[in-house]
N, C-alpha and C. Protein backbone atom coordinates (compact mmCIF):
# COMPACT_ATOMS: atom_id res chain seq x y z
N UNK A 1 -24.96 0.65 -4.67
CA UNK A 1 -23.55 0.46 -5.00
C UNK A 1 -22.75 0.42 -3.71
N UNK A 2 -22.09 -0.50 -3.34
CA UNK A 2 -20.96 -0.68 -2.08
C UNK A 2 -19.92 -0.59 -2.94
N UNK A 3 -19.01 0.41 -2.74
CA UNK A 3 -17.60 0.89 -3.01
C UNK A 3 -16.64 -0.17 -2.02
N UNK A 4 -16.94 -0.93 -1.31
CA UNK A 4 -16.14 -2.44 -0.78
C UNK A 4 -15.67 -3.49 -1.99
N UNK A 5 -14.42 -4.07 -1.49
CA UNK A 5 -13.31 -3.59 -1.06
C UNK A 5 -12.74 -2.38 -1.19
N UNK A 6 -12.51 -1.44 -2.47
CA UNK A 6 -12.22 -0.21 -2.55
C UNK A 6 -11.42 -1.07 -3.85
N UNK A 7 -10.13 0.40 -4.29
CA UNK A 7 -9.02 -0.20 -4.91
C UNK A 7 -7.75 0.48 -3.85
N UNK A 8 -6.54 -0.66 -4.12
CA UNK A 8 -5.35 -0.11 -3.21
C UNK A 8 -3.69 -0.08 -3.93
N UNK A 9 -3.37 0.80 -3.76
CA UNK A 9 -2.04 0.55 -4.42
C UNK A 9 -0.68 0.58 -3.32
N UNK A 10 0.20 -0.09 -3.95
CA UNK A 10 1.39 0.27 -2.93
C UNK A 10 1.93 1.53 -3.02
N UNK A 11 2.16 1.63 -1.52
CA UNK A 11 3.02 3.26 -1.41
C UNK A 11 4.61 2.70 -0.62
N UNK A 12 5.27 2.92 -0.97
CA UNK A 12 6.63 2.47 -0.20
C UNK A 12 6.29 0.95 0.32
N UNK A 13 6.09 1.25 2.02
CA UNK A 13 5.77 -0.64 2.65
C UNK A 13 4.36 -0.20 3.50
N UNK A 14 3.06 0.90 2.91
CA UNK A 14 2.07 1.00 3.36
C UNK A 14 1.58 1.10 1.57
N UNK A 15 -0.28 0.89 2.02
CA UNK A 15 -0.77 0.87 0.79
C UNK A 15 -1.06 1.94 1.32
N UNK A 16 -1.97 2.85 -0.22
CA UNK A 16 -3.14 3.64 -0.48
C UNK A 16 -4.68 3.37 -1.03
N UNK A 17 -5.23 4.14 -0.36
CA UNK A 17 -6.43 2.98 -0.92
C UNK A 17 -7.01 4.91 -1.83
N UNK A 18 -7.33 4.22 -2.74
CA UNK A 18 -7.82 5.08 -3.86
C UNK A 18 -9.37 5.56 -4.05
N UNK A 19 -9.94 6.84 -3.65
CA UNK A 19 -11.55 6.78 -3.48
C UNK A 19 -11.45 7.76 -4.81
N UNK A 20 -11.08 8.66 -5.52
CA UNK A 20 -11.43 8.96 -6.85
C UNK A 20 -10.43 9.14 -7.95
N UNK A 21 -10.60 9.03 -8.49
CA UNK A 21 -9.62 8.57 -10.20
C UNK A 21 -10.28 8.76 -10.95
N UNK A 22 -9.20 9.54 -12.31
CA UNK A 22 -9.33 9.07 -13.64
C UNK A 22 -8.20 8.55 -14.42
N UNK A 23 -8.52 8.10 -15.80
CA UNK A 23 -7.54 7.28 -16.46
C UNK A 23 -6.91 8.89 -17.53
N UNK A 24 -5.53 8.27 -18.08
CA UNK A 24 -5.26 9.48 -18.69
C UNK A 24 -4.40 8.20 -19.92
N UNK A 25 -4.83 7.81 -21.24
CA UNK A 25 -4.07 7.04 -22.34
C UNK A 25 -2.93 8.04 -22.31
N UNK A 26 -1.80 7.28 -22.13
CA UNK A 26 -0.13 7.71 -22.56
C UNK A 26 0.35 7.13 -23.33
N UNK A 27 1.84 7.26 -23.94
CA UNK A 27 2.80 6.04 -24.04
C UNK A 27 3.35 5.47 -22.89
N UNK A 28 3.47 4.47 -22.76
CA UNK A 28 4.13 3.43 -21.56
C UNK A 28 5.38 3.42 -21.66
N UNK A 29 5.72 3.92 -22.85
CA UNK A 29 7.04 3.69 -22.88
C UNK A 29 7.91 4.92 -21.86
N UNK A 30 7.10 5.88 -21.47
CA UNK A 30 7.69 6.98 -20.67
C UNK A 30 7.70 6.55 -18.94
N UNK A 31 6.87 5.66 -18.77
CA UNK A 31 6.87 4.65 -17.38
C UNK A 31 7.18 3.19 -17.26
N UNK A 32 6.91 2.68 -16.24
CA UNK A 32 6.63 1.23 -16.16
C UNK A 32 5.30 1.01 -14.76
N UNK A 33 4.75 -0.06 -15.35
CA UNK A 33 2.97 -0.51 -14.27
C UNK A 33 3.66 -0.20 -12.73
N UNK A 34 3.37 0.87 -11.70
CA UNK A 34 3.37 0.57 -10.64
C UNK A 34 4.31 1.69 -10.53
N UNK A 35 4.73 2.77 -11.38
CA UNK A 35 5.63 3.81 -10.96
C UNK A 35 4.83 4.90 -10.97
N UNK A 36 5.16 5.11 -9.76
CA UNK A 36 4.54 6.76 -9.02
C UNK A 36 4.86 7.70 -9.86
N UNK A 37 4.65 9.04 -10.35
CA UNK A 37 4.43 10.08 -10.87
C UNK A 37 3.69 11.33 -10.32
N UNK A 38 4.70 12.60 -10.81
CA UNK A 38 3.42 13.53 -10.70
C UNK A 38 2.90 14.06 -11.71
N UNK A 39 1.24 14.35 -12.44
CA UNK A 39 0.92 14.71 -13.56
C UNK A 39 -0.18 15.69 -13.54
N UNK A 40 0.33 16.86 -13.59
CA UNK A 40 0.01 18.04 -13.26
C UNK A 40 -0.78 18.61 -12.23
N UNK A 41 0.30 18.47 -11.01
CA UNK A 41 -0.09 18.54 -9.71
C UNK A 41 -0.89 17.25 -9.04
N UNK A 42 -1.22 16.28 -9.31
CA UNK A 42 -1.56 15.55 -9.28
C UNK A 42 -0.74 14.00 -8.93
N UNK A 43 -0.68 13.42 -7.98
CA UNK A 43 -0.23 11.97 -7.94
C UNK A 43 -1.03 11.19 -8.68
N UNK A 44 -0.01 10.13 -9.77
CA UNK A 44 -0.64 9.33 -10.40
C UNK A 44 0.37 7.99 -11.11
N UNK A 45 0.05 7.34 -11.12
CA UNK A 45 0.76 5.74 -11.46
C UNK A 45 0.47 5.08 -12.72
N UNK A 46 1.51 4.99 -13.09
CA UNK A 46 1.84 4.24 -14.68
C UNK A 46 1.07 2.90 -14.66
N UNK A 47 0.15 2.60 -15.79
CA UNK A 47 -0.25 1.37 -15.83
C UNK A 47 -0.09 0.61 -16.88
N UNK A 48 -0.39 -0.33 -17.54
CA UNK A 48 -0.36 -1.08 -18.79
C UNK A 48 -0.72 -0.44 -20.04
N UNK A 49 -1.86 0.43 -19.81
CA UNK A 49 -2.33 1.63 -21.25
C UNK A 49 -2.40 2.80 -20.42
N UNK A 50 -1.05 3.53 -19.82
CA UNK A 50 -1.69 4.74 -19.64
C UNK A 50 -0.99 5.11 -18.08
N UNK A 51 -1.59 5.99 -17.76
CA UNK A 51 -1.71 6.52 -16.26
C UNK A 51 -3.38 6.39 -15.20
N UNK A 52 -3.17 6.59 -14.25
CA UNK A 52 -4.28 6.74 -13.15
C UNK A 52 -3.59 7.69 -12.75
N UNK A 53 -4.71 8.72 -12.77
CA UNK A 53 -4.60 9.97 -11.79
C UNK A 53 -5.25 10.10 -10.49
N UNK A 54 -4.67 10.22 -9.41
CA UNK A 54 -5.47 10.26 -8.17
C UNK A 54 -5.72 11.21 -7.75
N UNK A 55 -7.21 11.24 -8.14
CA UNK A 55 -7.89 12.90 -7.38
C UNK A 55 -8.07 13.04 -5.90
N UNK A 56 -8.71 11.82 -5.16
CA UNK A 56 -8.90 11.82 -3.98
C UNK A 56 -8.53 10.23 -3.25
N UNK A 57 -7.37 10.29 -2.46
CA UNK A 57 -6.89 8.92 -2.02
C UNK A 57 -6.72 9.28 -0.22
N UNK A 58 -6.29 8.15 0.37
CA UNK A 58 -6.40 7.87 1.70
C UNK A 58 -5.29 7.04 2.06
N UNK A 59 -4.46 7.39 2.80
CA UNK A 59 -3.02 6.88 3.04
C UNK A 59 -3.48 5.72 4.09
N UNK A 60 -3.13 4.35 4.52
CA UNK A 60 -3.02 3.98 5.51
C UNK A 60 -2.86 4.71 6.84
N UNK A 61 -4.37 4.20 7.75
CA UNK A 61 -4.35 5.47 9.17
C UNK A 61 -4.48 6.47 8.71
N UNK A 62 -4.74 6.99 7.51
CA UNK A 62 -5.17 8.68 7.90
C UNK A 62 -6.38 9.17 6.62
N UNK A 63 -7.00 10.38 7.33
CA UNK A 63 -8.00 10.57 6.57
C UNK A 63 -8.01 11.29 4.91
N UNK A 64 -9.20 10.68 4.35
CA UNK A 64 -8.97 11.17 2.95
C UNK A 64 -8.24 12.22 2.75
N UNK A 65 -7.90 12.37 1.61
CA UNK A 65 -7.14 13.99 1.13
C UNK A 65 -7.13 13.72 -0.27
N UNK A 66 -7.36 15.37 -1.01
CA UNK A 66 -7.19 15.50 -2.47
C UNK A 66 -5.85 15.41 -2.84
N UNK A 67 -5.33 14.65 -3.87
CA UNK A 67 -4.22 14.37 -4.27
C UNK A 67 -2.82 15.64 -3.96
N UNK A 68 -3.52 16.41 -4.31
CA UNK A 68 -2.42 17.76 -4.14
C UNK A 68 -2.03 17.41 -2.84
N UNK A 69 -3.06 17.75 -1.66
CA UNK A 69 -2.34 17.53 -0.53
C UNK A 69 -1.51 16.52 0.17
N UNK A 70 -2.00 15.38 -0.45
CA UNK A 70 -1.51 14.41 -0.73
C UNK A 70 0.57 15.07 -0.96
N UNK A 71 0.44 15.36 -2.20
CA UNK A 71 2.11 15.65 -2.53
C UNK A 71 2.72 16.19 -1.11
N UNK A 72 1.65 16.81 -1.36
CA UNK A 72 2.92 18.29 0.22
C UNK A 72 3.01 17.92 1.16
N UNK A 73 3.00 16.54 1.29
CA UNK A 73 3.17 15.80 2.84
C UNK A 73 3.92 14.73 2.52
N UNK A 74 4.50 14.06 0.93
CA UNK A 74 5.93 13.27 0.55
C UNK A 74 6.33 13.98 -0.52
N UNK A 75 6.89 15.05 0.27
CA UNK A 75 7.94 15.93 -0.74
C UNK A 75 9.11 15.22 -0.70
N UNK A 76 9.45 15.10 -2.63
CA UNK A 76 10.44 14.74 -2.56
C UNK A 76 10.25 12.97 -2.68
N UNK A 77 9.12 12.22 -2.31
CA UNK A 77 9.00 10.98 -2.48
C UNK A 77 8.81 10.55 -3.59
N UNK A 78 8.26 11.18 -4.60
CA UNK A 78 7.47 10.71 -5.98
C UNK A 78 9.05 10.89 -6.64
């Protein structure tokens, strides 16, 4: 298995590239595809059926991190 390309989402005017996820079924009607969220401690993004939760992502230039830590470094961004 090659995990190449990866998956990437936009973050402001840098992407994120996403190394673990799960899906969480919602209503959509509480988001829209491509809006950031936090869901229980967790960064995660509204999609067409649902949410993606990001357990473990990687900011442009810098090294992996678990989502939590992730938050405590754009406080206030989500």
């Amino acid at each position: 298995f090659q995990p190449w390309p990866g998956t990437f989402i936009p973050w402001h005017d840098k992407v994120v590239k996403v190394l673990r996820a799960f899906s969480v079924d919602a209503d959509i009607d509480q988001g829209f595809p491509g809006q950031w969220i936090v869901f229980r401690g967790q960064p995660a993004v509204w999609t067409g059926k649902g949410m993606l939760v990001l357990k473990v992502l990687q900011p442009a230039g810098k090294k992996p991190m678990q989502g939590a830590e992730f938050l405590r470094g754009v406080r206030n961004q989500i």
